[in-house]
C-alpha atoms as a PDB file:
ATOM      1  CA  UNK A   1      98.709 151.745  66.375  1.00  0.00           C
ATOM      2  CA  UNK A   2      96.512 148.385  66.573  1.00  0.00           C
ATOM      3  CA  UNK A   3      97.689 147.363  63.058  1.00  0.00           C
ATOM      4  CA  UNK A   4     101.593 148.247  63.847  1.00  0.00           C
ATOM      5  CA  UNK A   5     101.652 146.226  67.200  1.00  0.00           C
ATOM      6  CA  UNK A   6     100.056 143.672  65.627  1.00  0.00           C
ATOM      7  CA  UNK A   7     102.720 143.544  62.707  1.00  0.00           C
ATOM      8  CA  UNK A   8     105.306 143.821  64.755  1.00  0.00           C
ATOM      9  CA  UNK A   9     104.029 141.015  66.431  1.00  0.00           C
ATOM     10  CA  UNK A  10     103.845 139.056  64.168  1.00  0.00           C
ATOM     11  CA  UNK A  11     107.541 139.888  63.051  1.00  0.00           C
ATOM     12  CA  UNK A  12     109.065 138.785  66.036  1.00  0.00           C
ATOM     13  CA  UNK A  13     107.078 136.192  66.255  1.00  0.00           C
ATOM     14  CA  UNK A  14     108.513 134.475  63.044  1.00  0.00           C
ATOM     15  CA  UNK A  15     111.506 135.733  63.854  1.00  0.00           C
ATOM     16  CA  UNK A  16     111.791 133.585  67.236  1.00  0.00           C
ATOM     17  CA  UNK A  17     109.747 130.497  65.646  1.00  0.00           C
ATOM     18  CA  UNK A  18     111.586 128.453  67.978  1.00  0.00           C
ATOM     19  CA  UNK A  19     109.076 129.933  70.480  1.00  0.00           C
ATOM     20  CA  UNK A  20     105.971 128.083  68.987  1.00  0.00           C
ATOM     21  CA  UNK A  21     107.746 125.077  68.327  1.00  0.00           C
ATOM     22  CA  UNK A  22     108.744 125.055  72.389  1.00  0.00           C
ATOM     23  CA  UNK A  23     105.303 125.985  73.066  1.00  0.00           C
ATOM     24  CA  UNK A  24     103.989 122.771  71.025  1.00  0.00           C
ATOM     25  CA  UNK A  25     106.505 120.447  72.434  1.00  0.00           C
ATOM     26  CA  UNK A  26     104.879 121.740  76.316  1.00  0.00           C
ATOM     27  CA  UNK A  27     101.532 121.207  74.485  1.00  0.00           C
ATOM     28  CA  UNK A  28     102.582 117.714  73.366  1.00  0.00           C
ATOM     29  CA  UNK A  29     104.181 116.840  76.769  1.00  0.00           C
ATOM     30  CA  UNK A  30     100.967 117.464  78.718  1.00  0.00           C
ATOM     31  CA  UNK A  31      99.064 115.433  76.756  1.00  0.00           C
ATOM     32  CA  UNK A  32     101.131 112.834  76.996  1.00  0.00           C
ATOM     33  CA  UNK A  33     101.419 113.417  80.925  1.00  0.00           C
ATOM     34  CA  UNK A  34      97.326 113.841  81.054  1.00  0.00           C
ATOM     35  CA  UNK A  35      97.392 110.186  79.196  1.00  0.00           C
ATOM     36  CA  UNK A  36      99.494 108.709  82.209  1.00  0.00           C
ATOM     37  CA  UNK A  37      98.385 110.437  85.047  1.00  0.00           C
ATOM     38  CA  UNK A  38      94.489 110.905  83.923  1.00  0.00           C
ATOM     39  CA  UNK A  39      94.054 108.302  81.578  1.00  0.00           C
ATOM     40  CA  UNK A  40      95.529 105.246  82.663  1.00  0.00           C
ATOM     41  CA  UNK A  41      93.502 105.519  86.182  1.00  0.00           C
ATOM     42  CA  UNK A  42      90.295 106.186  84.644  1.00  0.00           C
ATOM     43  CA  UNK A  43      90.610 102.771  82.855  1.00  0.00           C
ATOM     44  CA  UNK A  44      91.779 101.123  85.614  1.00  0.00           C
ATOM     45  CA  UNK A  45      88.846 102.019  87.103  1.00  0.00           C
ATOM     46  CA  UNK A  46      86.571 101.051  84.614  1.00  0.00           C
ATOM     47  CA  UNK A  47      88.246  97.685  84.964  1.00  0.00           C
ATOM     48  CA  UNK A  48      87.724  97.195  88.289  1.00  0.00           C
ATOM     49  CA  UNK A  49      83.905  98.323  88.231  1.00  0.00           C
ATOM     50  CA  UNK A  50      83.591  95.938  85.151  1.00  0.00           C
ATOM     51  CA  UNK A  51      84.701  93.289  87.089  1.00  0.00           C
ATOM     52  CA  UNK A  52      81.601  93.957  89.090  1.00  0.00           C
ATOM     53  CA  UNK A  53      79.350  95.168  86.377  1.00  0.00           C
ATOM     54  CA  UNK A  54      76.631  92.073  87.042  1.00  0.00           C
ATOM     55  CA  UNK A  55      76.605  93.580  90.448  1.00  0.00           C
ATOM     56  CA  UNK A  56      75.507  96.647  89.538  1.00  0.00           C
ATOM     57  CA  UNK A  57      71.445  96.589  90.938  1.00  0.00           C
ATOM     58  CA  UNK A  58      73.393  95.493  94.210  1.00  0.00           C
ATOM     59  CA  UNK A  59      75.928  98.596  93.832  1.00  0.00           C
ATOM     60  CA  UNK A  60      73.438 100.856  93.271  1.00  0.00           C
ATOM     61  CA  UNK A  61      71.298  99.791  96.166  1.00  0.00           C
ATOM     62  CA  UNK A  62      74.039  99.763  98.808  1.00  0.00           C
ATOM     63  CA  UNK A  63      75.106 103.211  97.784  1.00  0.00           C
ATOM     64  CA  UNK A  64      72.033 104.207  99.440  1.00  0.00           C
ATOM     65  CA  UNK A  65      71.552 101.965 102.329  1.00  0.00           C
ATOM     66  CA  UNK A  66      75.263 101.132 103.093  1.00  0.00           C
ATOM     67  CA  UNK A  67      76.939 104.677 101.531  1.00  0.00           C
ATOM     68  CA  UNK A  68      80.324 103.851 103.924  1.00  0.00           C
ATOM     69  CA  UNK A  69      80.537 100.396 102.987  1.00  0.00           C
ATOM     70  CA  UNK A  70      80.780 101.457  99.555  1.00  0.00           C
ATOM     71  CA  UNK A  71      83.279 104.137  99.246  1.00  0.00           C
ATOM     72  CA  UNK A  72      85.659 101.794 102.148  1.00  0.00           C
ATOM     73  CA  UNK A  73      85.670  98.772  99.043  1.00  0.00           C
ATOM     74  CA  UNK A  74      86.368 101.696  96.493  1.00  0.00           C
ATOM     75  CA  UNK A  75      88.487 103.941  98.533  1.00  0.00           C
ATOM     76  CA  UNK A  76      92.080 103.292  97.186  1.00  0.00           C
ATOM     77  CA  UNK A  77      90.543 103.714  93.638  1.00  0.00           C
ATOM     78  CA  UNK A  78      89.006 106.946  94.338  1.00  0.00           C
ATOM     79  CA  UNK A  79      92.529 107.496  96.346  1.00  0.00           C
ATOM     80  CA  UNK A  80      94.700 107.122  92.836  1.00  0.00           C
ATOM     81  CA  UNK A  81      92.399 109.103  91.001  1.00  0.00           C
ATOM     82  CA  UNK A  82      92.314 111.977  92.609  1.00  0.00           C
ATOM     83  CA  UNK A  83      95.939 111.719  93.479  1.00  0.00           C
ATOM     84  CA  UNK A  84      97.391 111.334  90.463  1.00  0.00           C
ATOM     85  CA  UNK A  85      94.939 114.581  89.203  1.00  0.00           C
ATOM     86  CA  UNK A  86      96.533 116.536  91.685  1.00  0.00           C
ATOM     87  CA  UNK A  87      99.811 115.507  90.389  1.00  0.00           C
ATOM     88  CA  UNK A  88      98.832 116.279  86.733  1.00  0.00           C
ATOM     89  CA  UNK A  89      97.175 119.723  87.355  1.00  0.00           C
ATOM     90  CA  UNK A  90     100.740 120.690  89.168  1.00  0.00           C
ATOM     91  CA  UNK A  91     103.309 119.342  86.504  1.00  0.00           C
ATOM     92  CA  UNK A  92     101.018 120.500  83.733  1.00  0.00           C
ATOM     93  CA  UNK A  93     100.803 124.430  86.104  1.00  0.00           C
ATOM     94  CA  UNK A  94     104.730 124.150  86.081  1.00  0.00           C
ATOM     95  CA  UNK A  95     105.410 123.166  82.445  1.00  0.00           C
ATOM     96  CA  UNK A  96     102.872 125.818  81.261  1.00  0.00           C
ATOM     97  CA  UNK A  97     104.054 128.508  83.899  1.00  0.00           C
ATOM     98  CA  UNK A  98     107.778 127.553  82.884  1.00  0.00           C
ATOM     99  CA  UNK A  99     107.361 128.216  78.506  1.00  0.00           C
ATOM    100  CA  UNK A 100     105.309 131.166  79.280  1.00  0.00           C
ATOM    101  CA  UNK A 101     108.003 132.377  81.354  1.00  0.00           C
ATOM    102  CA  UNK A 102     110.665 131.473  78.364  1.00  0.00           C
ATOM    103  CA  UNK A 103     108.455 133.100  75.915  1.00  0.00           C
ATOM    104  CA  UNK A 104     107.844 136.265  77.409  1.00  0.00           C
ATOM    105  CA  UNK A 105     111.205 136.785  78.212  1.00  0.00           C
ATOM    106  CA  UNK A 106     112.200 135.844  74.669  1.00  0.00           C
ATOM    107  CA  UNK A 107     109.849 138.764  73.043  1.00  0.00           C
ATOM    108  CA  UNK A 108     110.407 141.376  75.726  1.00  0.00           C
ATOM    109  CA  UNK A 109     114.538 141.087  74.567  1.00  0.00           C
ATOM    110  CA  UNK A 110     113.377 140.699  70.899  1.00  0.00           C
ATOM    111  CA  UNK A 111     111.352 143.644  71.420  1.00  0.00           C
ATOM    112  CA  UNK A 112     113.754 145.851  72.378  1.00  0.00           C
ATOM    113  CA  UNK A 113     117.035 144.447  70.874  1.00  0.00           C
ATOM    114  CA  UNK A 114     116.835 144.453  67.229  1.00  0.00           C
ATOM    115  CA  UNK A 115     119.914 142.259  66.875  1.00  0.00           C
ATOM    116  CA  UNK A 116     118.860 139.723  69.574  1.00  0.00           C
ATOM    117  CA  UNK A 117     118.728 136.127  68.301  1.00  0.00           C
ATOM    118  CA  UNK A 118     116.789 133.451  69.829  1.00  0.00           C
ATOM    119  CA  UNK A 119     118.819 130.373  70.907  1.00  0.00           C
ATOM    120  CA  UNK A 120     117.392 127.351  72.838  1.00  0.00           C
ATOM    121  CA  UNK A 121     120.070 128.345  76.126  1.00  0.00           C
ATOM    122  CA  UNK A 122     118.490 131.641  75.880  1.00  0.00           C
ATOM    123  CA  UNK A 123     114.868 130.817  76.163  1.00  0.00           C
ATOM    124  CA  UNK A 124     115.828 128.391  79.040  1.00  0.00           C
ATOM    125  CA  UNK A 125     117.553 131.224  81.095  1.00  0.00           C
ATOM    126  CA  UNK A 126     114.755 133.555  80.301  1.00  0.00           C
ATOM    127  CA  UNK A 127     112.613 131.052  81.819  1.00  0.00           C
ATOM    128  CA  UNK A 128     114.704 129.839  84.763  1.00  0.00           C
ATOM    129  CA  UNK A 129     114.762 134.189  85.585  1.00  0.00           C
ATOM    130  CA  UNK A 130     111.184 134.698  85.508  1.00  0.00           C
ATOM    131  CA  UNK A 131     109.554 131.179  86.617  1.00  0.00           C
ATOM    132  CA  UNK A 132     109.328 132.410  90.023  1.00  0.00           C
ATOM    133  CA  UNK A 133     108.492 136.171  89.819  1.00  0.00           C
ATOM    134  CA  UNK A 134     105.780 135.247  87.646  1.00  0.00           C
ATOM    135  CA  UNK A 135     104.448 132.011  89.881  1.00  0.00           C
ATOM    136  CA  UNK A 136     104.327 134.870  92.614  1.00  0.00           C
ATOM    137  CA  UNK A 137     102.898 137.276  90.563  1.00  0.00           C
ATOM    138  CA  UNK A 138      99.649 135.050  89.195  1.00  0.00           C
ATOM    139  CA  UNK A 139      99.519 133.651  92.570  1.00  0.00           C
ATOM    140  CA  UNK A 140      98.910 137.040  94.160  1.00  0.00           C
ATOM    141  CA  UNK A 141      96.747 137.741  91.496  1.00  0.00           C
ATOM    142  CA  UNK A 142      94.350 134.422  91.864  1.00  0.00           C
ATOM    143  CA  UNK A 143      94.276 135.574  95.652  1.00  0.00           C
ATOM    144  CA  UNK A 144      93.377 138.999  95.110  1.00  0.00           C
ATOM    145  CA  UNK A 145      90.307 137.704  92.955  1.00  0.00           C
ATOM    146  CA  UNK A 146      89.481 135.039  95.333  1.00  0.00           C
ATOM    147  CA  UNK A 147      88.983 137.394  98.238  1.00  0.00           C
ATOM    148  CA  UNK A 148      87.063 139.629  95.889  1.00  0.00           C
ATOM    149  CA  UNK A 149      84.744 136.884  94.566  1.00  0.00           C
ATOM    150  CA  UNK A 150      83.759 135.980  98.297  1.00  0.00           C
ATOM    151  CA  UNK A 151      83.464 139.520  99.254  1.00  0.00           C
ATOM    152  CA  UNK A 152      81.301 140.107  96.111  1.00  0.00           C
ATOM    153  CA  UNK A 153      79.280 136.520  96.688  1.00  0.00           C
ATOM    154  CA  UNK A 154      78.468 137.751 100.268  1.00  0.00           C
ATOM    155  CA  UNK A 155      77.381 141.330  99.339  1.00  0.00           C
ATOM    156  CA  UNK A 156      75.408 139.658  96.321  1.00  0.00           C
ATOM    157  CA  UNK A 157      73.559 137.087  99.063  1.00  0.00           C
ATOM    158  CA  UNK A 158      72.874 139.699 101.510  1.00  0.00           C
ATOM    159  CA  UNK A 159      71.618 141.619  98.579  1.00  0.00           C
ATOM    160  CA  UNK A 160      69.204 138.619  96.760  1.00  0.00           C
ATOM    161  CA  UNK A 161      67.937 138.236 100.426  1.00  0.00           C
ATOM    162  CA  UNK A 162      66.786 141.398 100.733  1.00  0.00           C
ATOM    163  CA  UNK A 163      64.730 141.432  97.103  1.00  0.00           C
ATOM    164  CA  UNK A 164      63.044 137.769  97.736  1.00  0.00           C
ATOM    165  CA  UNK A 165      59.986 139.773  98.355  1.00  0.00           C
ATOM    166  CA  UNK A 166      59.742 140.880  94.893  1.00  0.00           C
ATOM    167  CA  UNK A 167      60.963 138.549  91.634  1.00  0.00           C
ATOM    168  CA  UNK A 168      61.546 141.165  89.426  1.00  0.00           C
ATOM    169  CA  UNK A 169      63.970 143.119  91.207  1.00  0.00           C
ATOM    170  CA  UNK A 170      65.781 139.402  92.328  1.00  0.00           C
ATOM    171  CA  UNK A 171      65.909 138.140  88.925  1.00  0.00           C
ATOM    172  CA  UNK A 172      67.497 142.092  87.515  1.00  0.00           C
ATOM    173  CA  UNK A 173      70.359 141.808  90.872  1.00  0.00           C
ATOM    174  CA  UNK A 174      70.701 137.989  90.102  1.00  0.00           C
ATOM    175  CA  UNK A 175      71.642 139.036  86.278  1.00  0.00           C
ATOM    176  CA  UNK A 176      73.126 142.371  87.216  1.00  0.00           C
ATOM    177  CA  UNK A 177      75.815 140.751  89.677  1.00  0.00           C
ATOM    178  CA  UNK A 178      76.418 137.954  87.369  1.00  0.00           C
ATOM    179  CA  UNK A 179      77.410 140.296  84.823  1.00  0.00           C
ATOM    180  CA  UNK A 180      79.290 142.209  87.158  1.00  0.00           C
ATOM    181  CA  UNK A 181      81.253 139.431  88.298  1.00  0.00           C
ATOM    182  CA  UNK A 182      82.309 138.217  84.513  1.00  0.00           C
ATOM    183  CA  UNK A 183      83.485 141.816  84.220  1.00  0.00           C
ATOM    184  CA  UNK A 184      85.899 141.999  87.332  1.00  0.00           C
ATOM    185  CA  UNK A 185      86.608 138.356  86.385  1.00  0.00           C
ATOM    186  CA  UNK A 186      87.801 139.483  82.819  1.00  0.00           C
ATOM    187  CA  UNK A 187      89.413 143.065  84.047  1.00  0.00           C
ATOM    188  CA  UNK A 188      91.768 140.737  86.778  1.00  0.00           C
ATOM    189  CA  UNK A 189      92.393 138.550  84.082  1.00  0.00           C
ATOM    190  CA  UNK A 190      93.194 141.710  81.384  1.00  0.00           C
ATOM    191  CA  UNK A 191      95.601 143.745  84.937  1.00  0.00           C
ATOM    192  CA  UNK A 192      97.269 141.052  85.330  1.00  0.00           C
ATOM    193  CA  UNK A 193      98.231 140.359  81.537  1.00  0.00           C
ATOM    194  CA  UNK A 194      99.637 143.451  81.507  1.00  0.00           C
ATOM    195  CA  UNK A 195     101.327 143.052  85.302  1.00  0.00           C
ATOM    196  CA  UNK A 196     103.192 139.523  83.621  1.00  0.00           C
ATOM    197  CA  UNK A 197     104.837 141.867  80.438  1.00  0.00           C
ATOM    198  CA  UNK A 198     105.676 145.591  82.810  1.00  0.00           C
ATOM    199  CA  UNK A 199     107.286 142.847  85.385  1.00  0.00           C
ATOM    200  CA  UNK A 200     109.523 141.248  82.606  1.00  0.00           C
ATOM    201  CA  UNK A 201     109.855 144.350  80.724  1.00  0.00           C
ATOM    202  CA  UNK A 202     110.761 146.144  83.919  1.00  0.00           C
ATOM    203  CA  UNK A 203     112.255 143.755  85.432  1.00  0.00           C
ATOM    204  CA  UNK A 204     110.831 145.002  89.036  1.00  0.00           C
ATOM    205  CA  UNK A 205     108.656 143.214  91.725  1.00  0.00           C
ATOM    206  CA  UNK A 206     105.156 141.654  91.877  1.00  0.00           C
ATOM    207  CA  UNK A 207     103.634 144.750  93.679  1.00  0.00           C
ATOM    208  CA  UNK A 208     105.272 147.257  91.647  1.00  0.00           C
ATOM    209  CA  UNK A 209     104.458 145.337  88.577  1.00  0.00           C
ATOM    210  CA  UNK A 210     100.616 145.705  89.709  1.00  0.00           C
ATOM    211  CA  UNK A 211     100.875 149.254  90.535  1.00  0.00           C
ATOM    212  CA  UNK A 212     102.524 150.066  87.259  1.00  0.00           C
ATOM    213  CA  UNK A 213     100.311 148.320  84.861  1.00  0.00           C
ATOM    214  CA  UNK A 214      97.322 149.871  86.609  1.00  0.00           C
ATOM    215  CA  UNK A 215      99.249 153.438  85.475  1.00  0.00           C
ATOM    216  CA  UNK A 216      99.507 152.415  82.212  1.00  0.00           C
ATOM    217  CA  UNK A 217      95.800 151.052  81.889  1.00  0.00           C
ATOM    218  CA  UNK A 218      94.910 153.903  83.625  1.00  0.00           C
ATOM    219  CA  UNK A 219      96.922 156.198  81.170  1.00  0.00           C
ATOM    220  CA  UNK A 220      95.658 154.472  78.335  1.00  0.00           C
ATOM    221  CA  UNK A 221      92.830 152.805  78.357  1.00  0.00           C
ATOM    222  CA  UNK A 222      92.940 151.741  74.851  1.00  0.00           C
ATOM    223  CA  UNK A 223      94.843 148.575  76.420  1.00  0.00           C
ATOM    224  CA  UNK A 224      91.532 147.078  77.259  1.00  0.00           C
ATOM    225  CA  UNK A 225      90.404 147.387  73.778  1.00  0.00           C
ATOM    226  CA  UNK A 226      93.819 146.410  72.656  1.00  0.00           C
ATOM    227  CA  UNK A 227      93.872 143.171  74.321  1.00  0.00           C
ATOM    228  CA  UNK A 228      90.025 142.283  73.695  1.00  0.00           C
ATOM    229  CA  UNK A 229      90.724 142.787  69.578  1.00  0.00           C
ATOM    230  CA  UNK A 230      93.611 140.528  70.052  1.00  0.00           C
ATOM    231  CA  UNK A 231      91.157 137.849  72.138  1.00  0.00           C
ATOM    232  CA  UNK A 232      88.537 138.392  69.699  1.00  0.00           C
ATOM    233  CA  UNK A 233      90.967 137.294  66.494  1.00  0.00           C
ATOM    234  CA  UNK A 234      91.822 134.167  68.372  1.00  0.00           C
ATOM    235  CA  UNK A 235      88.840 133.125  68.766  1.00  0.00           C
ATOM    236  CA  UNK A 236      87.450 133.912  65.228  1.00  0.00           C
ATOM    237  CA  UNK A 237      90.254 131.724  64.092  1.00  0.00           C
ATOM    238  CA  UNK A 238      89.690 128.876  66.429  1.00  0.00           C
ATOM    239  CA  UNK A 239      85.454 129.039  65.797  1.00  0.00           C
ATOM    240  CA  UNK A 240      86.723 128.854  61.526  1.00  0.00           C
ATOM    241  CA  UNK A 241      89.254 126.052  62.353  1.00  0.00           C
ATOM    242  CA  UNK A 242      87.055 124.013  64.243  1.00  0.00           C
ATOM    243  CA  UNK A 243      84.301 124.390  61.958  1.00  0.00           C
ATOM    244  CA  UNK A 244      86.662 123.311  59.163  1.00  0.00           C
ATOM    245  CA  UNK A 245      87.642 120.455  61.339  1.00  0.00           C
ATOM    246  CA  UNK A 246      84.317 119.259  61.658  1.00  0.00           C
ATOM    247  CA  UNK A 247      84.216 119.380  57.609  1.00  0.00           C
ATOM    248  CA  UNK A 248      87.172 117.341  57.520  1.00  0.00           C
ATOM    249  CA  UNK A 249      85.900 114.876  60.017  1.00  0.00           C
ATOM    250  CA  UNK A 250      82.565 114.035  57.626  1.00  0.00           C
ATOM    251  CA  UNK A 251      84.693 112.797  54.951  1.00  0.00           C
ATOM    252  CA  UNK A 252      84.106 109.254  54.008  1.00  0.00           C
ATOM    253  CA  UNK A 253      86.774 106.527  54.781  1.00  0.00           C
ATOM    254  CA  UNK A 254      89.486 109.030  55.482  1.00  0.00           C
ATOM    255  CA  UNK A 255      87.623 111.257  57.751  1.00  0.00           C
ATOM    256  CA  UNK A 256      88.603 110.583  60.884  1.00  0.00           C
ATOM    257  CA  UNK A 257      92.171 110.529  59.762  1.00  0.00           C
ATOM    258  CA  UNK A 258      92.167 114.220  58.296  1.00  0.00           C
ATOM    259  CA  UNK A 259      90.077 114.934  61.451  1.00  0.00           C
ATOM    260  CA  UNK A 260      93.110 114.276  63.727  1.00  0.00           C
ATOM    261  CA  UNK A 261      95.851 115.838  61.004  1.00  0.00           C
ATOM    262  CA  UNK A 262      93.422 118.528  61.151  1.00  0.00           C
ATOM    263  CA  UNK A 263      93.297 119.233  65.237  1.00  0.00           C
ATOM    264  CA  UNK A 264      97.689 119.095  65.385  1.00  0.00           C
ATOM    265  CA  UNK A 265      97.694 121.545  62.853  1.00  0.00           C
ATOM    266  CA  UNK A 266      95.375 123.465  64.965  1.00  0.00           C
ATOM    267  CA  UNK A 267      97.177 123.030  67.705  1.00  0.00           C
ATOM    268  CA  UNK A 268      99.953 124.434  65.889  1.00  0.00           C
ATOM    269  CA  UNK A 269      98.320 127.910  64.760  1.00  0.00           C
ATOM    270  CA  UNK A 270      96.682 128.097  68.141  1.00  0.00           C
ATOM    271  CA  UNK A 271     100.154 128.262  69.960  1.00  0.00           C
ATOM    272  CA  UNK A 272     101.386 130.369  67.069  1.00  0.00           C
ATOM    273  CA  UNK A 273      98.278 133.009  67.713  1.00  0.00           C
ATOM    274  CA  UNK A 274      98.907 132.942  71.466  1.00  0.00           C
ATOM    275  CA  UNK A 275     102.950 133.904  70.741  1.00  0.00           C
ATOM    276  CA  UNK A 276     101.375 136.415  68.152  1.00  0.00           C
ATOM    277  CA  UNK A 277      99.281 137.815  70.621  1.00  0.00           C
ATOM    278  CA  UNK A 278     101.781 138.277  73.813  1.00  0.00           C
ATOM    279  CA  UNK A 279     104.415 139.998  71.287  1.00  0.00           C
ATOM    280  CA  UNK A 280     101.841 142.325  70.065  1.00  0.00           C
ATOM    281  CA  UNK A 281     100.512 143.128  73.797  1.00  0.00           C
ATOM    282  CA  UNK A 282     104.526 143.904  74.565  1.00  0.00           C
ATOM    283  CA  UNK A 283     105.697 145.625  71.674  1.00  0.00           C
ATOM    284  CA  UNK A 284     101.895 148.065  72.800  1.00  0.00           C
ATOM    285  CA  UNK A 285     103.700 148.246  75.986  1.00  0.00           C
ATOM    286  CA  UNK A 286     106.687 149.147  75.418  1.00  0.00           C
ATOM    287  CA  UNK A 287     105.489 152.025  72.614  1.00  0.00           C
ATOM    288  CA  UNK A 288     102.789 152.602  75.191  1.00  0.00           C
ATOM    289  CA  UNK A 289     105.534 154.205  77.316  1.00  0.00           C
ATOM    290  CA  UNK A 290     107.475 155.776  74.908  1.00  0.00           C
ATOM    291  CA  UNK A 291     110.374 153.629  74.940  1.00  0.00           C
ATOM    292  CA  UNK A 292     112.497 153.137  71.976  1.00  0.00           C
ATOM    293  CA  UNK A 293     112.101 150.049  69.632  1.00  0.00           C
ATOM    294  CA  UNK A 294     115.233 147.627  68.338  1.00  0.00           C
ATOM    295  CA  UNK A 295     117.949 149.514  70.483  1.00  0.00           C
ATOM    296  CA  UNK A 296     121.131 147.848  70.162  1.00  0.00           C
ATOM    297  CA  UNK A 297     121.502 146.658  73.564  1.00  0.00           C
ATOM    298  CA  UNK A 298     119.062 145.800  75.762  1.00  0.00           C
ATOM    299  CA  UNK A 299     118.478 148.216  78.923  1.00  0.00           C
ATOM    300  CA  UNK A 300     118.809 146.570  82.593  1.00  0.00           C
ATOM    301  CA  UNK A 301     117.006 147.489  85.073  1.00  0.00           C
ATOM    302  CA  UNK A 302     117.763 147.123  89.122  1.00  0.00           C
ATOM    303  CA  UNK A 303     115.852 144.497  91.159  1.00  0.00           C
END
């Protein structure tokens, strides 16, 4: 079954191409957005602290004795950096939020609907349907996993307290929660995977969405594995890419050249792979619950 999802995957993946190509343009657009917003501060700021660069024994020295009269002269600077961050991480959280949307609409129809065909309109009114019940849904979800994290961090203090007396036992608990906590960390992440594709698929709500892919995990567990092979094959690509890159870049005269050629086209199968992987992860959904494949019309669901 791991081979066929994947395969499928892959087929409606080139099938909707326009997907990747959307998902590069987003890709393209927040670098271009992290230039303005991120970049163009940081060398203003440079600029002003060169103009005071001969100062700098006199900079250093009053950021200990005269800490407030420091950060007052430098306060509007450190006021446009960290503004215009804020801005970046929220238009770059939208634009992200808002393909992903587009694209997991787009394979959950092509899934389905053998004769469905990908047009631009399409992918925009897949996204403008699921923007918000996914924002909800991930937001829950980053709640959920903050409360747990602080719940865990206090049980895991009261816990380290309690073995001070003996380093062993602190340094196994210290090791022993950390592990723990990459686990939950990476079973959230893995639930809520799942809760994104059963609420498009299902077109239902954020809680039932939760409830349902917990079923299905629960009902086949094999999704954990599923989803950790298809992690796993990213990154295998990525760790060849880059090391190819890094070939590339040690070329004389035209190295750093091919170096940058190099990283867009990486960029290019790295938004392909993700596509790859969300198809396959819905097409093991949707077989997952015994639904039929390529029907000719897609089946609607109440809200």
């Amino acid at each position: 079954m791991i081979v066929e999802c994947i395969k499928e995957g892959f087929r409606i993946t080139n099938k909707n191409w326009q997907v990747v190509l959307l998902q590069v343009i987003v890709l393209v657009i927040n670098f271009v957005c992290f230039f303005l917003f991120i970049g163009i501060p940081i060398v203003l700021a440079i600029a002003s602290l060169g103009m005071d660069i001969a100062y700098t024994k006199d900079i250093l020295s009053g950021l200990f004795e005269n800490p407030a009269e420091l950060f007052s002269k430098y306060l509007g600077l450190a006021i446009l950096i960290f503004t215009s961050f804020t801005f970046y991480l929220i238009l770059a959280s939208v634009l992200i939020l808002y393909a992903f949307a587009g694209m997991l609409g787009v394979l959950s129809k092509a899934a389905l609907n053998k004769e469905y065909k990908l047009s631009f309109h399409s992918f925009f009114e897949e996204a403008k349907r699921f923007f918000s019940p996914l924002l909800w849904l991930f937001s829950f979800a980053i709640l959920i996993v903050i409360v747990v994290f602080i719940v865990f961090g206090v049980l895991a203090g009261i816990l380290i307290s309690f073995s001070e007396t003996s380093p062993p036992v602190s340094l196994f608990i210290t090791y022993f929660l950390g592990l723990l906590g990459i686990a939950i960390g990476f079973a959230s992440a893995i639930l809520s995977a799942y809760a994104a594709i059963v609420l498009v698929v299902e077109k239902g709500k954020v809680i039932s969405a939760f409830k349902n892919a917990l079923n299905f995990i629960k009902h086949k567990p094999f999704a954990f594995l599923f989803y950790i092979i298809l992690i796993v094959g990213i990154i295998a690509v990525n760790i060849v890419l880059i090391t190819l890159g890094i070939s590339f870049s040690a070329v004389p005269v035209i190295g750093i050249l091919a170096a940058v050629l190099f990283q867009i086209m990486i960029n290019i199968v790295q938004s392909y792979l993700i596509v790859v992987m969300w198809g396959s992860l819905v097409i093991f959904y949707i077989k997952g619950m015994h639904q039929p494949l390529h029907t000719p019309t897609v089946p609607t669901y109440s809200i």
